[in-house]
C-alpha atoms as a PDB file:
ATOM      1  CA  UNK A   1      41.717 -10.169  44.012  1.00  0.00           C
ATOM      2  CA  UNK A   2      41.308 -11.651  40.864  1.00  0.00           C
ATOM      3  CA  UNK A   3      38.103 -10.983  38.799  1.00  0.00           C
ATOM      4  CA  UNK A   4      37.293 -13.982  36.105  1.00  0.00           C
ATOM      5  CA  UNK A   5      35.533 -13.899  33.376  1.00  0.00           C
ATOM      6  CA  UNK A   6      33.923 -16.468  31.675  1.00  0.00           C
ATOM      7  CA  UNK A   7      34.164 -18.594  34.594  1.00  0.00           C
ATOM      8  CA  UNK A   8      31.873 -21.389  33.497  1.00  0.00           C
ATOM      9  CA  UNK A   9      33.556 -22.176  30.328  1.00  0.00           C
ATOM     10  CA  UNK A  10      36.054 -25.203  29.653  1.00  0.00           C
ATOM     11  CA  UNK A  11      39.396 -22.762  30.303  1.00  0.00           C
ATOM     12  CA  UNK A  12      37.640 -20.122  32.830  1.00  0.00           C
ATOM     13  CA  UNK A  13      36.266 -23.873  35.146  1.00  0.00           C
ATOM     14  CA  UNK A  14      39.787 -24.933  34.842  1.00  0.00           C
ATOM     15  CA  UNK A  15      41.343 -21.756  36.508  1.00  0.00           C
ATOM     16  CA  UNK A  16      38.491 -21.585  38.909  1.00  0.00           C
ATOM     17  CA  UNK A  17      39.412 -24.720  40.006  1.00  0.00           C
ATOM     18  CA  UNK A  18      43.008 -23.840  40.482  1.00  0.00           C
ATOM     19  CA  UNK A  19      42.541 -20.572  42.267  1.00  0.00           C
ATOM     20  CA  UNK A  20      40.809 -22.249  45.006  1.00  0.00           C
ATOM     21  CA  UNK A  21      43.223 -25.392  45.062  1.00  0.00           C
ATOM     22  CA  UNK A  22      45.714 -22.059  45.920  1.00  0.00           C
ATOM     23  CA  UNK A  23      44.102 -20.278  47.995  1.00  0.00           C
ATOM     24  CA  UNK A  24      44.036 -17.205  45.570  1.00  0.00           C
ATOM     25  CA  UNK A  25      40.852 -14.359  45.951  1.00  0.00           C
ATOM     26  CA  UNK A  26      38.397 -14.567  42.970  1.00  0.00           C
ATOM     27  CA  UNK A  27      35.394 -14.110  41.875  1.00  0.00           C
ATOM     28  CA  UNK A  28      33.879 -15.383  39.016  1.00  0.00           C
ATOM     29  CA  UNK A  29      31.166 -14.406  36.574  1.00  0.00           C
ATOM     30  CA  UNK A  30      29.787 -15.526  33.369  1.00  0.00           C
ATOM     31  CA  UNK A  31      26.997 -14.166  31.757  1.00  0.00           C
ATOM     32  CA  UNK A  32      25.356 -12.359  34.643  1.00  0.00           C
ATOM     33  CA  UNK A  33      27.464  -9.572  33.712  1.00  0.00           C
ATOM     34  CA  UNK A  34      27.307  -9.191  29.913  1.00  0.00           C
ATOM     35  CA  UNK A  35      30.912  -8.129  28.778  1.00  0.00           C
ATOM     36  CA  UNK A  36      29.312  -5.822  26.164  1.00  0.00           C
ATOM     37  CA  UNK A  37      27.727  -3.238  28.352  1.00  0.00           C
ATOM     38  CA  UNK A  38      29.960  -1.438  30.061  1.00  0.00           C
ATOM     39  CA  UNK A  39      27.997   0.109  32.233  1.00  0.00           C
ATOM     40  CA  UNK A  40      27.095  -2.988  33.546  1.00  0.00           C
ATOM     41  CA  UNK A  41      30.761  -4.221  33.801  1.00  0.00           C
ATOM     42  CA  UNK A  42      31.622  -1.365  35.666  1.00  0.00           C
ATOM     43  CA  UNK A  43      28.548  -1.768  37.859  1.00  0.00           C
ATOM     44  CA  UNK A  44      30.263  -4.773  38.790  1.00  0.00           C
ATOM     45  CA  UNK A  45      33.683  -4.255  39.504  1.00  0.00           C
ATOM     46  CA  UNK A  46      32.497  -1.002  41.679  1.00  0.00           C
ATOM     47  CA  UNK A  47      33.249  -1.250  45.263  1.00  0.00           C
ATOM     48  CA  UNK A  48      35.704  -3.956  44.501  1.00  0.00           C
ATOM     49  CA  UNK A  49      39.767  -4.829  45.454  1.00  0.00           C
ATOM     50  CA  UNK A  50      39.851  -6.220  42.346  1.00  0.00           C
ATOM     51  CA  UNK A  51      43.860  -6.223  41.382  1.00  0.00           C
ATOM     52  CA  UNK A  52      42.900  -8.418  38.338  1.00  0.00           C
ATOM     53  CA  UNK A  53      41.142  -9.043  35.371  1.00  0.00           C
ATOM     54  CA  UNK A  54      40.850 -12.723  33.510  1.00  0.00           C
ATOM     55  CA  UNK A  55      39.322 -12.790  30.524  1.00  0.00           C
ATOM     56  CA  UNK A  56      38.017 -16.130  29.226  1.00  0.00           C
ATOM     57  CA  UNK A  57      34.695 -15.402  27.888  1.00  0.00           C
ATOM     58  CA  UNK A  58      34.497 -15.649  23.639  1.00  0.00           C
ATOM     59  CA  UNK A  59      32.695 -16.712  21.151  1.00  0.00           C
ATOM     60  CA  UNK A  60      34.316 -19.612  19.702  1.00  0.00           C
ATOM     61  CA  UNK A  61      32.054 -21.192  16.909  1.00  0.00           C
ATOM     62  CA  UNK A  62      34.079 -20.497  14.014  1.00  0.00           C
ATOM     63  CA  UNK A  63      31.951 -21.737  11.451  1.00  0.00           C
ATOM     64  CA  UNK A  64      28.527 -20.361  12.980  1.00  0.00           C
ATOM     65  CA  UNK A  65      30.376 -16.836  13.164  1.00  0.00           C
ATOM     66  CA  UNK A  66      30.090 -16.150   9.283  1.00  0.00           C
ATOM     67  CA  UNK A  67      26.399 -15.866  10.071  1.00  0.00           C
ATOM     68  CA  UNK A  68      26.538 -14.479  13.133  1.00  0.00           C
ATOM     69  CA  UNK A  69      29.111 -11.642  12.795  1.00  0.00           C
ATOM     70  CA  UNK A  70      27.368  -8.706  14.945  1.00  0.00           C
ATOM     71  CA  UNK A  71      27.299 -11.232  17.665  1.00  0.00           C
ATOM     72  CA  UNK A  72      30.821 -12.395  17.220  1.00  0.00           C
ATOM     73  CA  UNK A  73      31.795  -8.961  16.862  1.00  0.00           C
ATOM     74  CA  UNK A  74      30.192  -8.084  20.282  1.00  0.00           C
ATOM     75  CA  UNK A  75      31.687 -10.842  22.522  1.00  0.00           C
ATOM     76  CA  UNK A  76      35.209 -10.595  20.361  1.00  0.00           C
ATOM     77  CA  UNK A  77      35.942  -7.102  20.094  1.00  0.00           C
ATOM     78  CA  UNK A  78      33.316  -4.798  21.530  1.00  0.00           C
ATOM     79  CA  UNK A  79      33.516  -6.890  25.231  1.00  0.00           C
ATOM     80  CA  UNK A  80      37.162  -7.172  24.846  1.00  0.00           C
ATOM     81  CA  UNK A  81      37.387  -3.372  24.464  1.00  0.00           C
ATOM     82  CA  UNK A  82      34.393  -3.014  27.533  1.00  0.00           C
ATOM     83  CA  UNK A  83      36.891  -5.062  29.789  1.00  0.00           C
ATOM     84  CA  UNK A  84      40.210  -3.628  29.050  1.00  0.00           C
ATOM     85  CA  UNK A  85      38.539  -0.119  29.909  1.00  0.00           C
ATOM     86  CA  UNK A  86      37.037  -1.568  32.978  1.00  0.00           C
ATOM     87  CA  UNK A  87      40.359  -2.577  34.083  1.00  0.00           C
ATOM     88  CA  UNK A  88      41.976   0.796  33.525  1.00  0.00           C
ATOM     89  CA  UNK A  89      39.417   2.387  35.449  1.00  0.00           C
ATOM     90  CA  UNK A  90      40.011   0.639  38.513  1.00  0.00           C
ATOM     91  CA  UNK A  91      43.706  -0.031  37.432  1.00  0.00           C
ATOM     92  CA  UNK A  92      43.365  -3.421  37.473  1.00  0.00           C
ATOM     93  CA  UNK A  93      45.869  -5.603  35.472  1.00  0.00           C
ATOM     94  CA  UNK A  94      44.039  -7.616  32.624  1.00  0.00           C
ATOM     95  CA  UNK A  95      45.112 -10.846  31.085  1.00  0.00           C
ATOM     96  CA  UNK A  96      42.881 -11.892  27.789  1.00  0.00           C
ATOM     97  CA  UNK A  97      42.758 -14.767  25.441  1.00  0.00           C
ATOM     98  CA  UNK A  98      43.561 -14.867  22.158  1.00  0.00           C
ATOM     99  CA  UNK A  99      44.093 -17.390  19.421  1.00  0.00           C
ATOM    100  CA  UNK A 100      46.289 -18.937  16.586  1.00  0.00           C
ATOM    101  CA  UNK A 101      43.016 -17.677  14.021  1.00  0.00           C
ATOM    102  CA  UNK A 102      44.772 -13.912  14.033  1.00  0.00           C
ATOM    103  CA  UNK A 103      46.798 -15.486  11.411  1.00  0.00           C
ATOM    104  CA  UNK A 104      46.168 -16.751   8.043  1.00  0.00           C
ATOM    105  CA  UNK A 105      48.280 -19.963   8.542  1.00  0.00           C
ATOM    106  CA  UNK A 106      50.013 -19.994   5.433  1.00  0.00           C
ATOM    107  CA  UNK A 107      53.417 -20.010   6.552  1.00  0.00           C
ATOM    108  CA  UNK A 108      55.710 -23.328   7.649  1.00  0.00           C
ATOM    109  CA  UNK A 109      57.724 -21.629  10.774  1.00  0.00           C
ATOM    110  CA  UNK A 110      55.904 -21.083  14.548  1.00  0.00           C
ATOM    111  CA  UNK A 111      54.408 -17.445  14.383  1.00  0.00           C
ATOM    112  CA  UNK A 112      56.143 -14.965  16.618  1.00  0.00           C
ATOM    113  CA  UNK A 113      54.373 -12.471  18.886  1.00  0.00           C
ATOM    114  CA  UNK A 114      55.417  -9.511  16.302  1.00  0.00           C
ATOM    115  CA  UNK A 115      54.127 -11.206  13.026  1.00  0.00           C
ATOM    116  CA  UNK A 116      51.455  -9.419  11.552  1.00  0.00           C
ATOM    117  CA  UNK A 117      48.135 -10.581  11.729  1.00  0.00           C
ATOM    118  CA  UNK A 118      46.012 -12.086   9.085  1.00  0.00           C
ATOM    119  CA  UNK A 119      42.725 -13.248  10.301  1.00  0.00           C
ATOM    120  CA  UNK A 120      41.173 -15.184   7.206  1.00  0.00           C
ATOM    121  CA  UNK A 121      37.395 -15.435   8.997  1.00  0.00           C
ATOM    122  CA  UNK A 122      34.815 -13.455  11.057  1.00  0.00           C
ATOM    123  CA  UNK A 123      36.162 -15.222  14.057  1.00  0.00           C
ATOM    124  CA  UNK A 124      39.862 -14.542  13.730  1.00  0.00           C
ATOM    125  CA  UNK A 125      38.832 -11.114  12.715  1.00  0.00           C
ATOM    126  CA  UNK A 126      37.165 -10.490  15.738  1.00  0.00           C
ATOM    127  CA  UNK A 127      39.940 -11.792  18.069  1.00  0.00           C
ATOM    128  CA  UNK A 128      42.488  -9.284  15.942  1.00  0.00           C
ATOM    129  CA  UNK A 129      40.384  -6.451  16.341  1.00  0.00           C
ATOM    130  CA  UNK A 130      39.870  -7.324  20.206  1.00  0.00           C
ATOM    131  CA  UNK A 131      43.247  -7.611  20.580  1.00  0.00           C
ATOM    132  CA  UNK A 132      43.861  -3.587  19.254  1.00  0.00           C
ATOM    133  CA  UNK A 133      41.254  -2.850  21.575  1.00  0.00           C
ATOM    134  CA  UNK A 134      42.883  -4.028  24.768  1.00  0.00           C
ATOM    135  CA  UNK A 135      45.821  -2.905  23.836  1.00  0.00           C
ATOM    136  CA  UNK A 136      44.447   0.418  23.386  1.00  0.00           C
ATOM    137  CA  UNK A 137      42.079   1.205  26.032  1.00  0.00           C
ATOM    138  CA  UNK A 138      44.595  -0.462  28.892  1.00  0.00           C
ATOM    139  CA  UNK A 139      48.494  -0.938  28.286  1.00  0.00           C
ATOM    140  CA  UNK A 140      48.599  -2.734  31.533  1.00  0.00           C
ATOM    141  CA  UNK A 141      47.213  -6.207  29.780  1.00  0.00           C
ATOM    142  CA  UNK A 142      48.863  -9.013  28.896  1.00  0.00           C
ATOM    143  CA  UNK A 143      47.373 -11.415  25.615  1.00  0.00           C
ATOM    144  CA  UNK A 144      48.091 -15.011  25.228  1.00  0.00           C
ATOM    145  CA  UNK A 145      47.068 -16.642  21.777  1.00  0.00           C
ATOM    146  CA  UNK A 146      46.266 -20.281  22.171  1.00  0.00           C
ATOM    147  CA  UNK A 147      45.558 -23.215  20.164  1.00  0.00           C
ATOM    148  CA  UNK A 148      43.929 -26.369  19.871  1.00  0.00           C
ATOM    149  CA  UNK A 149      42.783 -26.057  23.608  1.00  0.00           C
ATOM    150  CA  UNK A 150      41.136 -29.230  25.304  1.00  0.00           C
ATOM    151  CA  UNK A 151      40.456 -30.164  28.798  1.00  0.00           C
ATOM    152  CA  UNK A 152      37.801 -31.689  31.104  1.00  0.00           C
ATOM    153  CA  UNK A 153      34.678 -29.187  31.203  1.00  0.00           C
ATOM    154  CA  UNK A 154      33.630 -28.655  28.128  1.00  0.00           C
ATOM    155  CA  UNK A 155      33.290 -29.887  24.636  1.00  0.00           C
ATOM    156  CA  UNK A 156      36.553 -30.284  22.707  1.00  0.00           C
ATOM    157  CA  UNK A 157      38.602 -32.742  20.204  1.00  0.00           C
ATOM    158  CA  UNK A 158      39.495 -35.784  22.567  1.00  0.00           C
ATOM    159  CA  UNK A 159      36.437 -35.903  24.039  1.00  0.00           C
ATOM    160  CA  UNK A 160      34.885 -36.157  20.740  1.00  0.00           C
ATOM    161  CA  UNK A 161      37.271 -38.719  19.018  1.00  0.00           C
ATOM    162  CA  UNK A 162      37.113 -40.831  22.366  1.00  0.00           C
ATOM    163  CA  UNK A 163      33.194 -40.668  21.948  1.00  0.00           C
ATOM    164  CA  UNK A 164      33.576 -41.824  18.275  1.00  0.00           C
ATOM    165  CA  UNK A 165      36.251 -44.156  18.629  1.00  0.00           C
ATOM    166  CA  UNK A 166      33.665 -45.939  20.994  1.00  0.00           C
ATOM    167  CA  UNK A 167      30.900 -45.497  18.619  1.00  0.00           C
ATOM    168  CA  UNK A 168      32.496 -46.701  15.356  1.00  0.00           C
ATOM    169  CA  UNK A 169      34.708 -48.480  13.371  1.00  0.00           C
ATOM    170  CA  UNK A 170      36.482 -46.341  11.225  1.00  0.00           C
ATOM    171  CA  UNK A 171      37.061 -42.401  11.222  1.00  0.00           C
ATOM    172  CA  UNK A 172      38.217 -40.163   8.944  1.00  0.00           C
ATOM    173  CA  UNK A 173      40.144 -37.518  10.452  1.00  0.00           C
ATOM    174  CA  UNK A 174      41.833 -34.394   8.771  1.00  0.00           C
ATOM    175  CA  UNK A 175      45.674 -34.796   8.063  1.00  0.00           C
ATOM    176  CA  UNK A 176      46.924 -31.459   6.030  1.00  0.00           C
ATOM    177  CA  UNK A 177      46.606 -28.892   9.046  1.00  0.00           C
ATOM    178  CA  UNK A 178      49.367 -28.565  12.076  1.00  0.00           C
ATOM    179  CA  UNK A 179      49.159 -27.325  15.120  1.00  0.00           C
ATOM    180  CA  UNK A 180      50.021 -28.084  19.024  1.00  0.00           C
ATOM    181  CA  UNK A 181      47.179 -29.330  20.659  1.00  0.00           C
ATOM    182  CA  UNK A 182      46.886 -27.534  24.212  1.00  0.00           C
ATOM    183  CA  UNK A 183      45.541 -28.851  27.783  1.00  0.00           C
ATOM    184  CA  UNK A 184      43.775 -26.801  29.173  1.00  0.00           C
ATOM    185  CA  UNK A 185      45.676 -27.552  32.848  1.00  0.00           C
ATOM    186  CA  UNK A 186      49.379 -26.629  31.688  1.00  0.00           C
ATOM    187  CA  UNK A 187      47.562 -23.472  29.995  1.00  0.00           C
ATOM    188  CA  UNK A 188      45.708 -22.553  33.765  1.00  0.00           C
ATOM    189  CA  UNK A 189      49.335 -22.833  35.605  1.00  0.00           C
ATOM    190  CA  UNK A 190      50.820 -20.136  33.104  1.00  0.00           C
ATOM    191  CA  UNK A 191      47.778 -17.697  33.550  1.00  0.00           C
ATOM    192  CA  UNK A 192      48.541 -17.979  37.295  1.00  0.00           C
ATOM    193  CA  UNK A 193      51.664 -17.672  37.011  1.00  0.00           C
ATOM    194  CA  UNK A 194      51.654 -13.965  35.460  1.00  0.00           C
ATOM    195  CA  UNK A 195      49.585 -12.937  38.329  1.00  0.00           C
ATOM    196  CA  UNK A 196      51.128 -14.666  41.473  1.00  0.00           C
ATOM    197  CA  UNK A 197      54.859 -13.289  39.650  1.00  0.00           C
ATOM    198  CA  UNK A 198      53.774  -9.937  39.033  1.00  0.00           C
ATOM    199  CA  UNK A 199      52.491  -9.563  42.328  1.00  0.00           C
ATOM    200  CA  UNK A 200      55.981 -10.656  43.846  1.00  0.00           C
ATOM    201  CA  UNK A 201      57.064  -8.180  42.472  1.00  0.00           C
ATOM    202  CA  UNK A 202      58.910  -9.153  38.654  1.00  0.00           C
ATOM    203  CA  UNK A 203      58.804  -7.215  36.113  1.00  0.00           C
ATOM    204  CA  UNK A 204      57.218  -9.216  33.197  1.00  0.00           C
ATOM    205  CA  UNK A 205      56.354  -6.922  30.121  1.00  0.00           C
ATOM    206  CA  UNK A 206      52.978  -6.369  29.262  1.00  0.00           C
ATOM    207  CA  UNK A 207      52.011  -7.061  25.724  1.00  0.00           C
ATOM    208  CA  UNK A 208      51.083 -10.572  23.555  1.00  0.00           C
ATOM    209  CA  UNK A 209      52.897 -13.908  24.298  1.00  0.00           C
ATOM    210  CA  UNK A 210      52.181 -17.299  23.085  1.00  0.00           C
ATOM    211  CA  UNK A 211      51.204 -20.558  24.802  1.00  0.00           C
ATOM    212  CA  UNK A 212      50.744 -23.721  23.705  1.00  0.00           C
ATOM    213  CA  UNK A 213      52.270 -27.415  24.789  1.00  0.00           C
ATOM    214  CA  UNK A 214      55.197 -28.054  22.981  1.00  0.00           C
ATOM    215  CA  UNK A 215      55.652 -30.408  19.536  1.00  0.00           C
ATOM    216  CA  UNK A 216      53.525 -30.366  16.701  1.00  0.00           C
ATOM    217  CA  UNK A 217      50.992 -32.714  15.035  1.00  0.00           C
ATOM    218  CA  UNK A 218      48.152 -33.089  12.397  1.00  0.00           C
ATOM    219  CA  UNK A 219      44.218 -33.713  13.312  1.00  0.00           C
ATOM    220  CA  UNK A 220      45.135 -37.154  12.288  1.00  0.00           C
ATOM    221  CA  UNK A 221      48.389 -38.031  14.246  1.00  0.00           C
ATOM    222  CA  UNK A 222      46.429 -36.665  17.528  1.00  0.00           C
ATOM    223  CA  UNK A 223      43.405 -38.734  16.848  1.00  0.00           C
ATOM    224  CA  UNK A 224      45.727 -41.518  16.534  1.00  0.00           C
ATOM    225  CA  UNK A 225      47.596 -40.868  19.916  1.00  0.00           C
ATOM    226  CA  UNK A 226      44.327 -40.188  21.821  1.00  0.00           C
ATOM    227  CA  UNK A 227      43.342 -43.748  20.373  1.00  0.00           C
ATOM    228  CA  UNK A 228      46.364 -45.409  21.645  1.00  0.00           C
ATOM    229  CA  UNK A 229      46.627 -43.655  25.059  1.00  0.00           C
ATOM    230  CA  UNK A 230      42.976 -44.204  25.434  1.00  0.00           C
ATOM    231  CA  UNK A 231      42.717 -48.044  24.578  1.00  0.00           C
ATOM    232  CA  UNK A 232      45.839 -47.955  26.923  1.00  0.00           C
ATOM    233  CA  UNK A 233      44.039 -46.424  29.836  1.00  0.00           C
ATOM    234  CA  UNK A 234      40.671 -48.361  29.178  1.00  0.00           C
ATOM    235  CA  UNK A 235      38.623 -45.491  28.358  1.00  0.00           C
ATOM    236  CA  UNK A 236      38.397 -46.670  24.534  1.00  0.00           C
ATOM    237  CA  UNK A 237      37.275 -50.611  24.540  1.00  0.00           C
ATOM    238  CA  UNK A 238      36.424 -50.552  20.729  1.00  0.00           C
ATOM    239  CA  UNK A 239      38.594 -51.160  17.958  1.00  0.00           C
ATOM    240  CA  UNK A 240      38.845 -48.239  15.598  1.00  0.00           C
ATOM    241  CA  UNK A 241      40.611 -47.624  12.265  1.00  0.00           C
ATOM    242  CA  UNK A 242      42.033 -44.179  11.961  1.00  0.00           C
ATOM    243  CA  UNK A 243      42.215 -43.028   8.153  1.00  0.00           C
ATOM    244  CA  UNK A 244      43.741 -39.766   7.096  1.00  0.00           C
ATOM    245  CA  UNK A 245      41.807 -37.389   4.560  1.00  0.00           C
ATOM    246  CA  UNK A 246      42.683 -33.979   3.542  1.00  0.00           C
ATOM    247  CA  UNK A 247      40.587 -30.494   4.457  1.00  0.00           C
ATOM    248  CA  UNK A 248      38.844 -30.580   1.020  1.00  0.00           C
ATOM    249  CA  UNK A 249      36.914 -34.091   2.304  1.00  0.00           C
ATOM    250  CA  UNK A 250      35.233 -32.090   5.256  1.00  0.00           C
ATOM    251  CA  UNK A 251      34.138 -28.593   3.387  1.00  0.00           C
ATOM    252  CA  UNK A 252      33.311 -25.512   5.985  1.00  0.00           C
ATOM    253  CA  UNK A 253      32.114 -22.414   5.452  1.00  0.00           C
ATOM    254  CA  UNK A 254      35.289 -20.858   7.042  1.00  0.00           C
ATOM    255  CA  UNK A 255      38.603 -22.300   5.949  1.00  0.00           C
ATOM    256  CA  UNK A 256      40.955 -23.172   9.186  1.00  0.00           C
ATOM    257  CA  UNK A 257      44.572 -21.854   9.319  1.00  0.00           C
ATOM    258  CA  UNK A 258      46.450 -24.944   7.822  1.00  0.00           C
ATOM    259  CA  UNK A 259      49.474 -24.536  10.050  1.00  0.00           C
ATOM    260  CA  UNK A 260      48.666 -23.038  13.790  1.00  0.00           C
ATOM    261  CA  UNK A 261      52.042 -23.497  15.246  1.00  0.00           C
ATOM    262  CA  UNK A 262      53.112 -20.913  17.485  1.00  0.00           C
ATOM    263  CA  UNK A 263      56.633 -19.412  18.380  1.00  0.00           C
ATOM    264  CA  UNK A 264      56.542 -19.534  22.538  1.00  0.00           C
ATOM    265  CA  UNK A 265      60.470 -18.631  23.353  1.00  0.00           C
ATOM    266  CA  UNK A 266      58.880 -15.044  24.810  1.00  0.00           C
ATOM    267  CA  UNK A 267      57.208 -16.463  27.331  1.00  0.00           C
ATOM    268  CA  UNK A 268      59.930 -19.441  28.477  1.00  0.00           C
ATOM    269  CA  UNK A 269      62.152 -16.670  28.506  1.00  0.00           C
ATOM    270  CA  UNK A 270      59.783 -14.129  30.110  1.00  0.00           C
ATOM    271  CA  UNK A 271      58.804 -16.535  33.172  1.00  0.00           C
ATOM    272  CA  UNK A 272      61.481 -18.768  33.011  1.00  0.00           C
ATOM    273  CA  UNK A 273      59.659 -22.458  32.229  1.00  0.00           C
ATOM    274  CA  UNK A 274      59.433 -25.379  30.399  1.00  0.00           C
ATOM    275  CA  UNK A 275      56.616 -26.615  28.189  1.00  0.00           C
ATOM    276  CA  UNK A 276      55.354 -30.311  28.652  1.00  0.00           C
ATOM    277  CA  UNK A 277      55.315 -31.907  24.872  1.00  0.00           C
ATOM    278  CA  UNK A 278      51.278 -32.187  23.752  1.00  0.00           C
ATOM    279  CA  UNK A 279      51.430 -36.137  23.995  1.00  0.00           C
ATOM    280  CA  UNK A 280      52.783 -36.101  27.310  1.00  0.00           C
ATOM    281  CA  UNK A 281      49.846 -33.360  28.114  1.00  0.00           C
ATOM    282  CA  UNK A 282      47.391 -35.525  26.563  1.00  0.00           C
ATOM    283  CA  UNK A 283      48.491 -38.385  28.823  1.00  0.00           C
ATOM    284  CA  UNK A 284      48.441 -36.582  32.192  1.00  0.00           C
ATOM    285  CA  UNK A 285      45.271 -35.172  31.047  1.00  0.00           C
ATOM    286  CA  UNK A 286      43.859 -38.881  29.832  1.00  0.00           C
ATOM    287  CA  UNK A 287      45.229 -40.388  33.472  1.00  0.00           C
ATOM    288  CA  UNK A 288      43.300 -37.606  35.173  1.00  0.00           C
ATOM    289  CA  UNK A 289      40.350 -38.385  33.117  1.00  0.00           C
ATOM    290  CA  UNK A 290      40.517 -42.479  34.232  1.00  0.00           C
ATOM    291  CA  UNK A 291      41.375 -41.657  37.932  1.00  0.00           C
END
């Protein structure tokens, strides 16, 4: 059985909604059972044929977090620890999300798996040092960084920018930082994937592995394809100039890795699959969003 956390979020919905399209035991919790008491998560899982843990729940406001660090810290690293342990005490397999913000994203190559982290904010911090801690308190866990995640239940980029492009006339959207922007759905069908192959039987090492939809873009060049895939579909009926700007127009209190592109030939390998490209993710995603 699988346990998820975080099972109200935008990712931890999606994979809910999966597992029971598949037939797959789960339960899910969210935050009835706070991650950083352990006593509590272990209160939990007791009595249980739990064979898995999923671990979705995070705190994701980046900028927020430089104010906020003991609670970032908590959720990030001290839950992430709380879990992994929980798993290794009822030997329970563990898969937790990470994220492109464990590195600094100053380079101009896709980050492998082995590159050493260089968190340059609270948030990324916290994810690194959450990381260690699964690692350390259960070997049997598996982490997959992510990036520029969207999908249907909950608040994210395209949802935004097809709000906006609605709204207004013009936007000004950021055009210096790369990444691969990520639906949420492709993401869902390679957590379950782990599980369903691991339980067959196949030996897939345990350890970090990156996942993201194939391709690379700018803030910009995404904004733009959401606008023309979403006038396409009908879901954006006003006109809307796109302009480019740079980071230093939009000034946060937490600078954002300028290139978030991750190496994922471990995990094609590893499982043996191909990556959709992010604009034909977007579009499957957009379609699913019409019909």
């Amino acid at each position: 059985m699988v346990w998820l956390i975080g099972c109200r979020g935008m990712l931890g919905t999606e994979i809910s909604l999966l597992l029971d399209n598949q037939n797959v035991p789960y339960m899910g919790t969210d935050k009835e059972v706070d991650i950083t008491n352990a006593a509590e998560l272990d209160k939990f899982a007791e009595g249980k044929s739990i064979t898995w843990l999923v671990n979705c729940a995070a705190y994701t406001a980046v900028d927020k977090a430089e104010d906020d660090v003991e609670s970032c810290k908590l959720l990030n690293t001290t839950g992430a620890a709380n879990i992994a342990l929980c798993a290794k005490k009822i030997n329970a397999k563990l898969i937790h999300l990470s994220t492109d913000y464990v590195f600094d994203g100053k380079g101009s190559v896709p980050y492998k798996e082995d590159e050493k982290p260089n968190p340059i904010g609270v948030y990324g911090l916290t994810k690194r040092d959450g990381e260690i801690a699964v690692l350390e308190n259960n070997s049997n866990s598996y982490i997959i960084r992510i990036a520029w995640l969207y999908g249907k239940h909950g608040n994210n980029f395209v949802h935004t920018m097809i709000k906006l492009m609605n709204e207004r006339d013009e936007l000004k959207i950021v055009n210096d930082q790369y990444g691969s922007p990520t639906w949420s759905y492709d993401l869902t069908k390679v957590i379950l994937r782990f599980v369903k192959e691991s339980d067959s039987g196949k030996n897939i090492p345990f350890g970090v592995y990156h996942f993201t939809n194939e391709g690379k873009t700018t803030w910009c060049d995404f904004a733009k394809e959401i606008y023309k895939q979403g006038r396409e579909l009908g879901l954006i009926k006003n006109r809307c100039n796109i302009l480019p700007c740079t980071s230093a127009e939009f000034p946060a209190k937490v600078k954002r890795p300028m290139y978030s592109v991750l190496d994922k030939e471990k995990i094609k390998n590893t499982l043996g699959i191909e990556i959709p490209n992010w604009d034909k993710g977007l579009k499957e995603f957009l379609t699913s969003c019409v019909n």
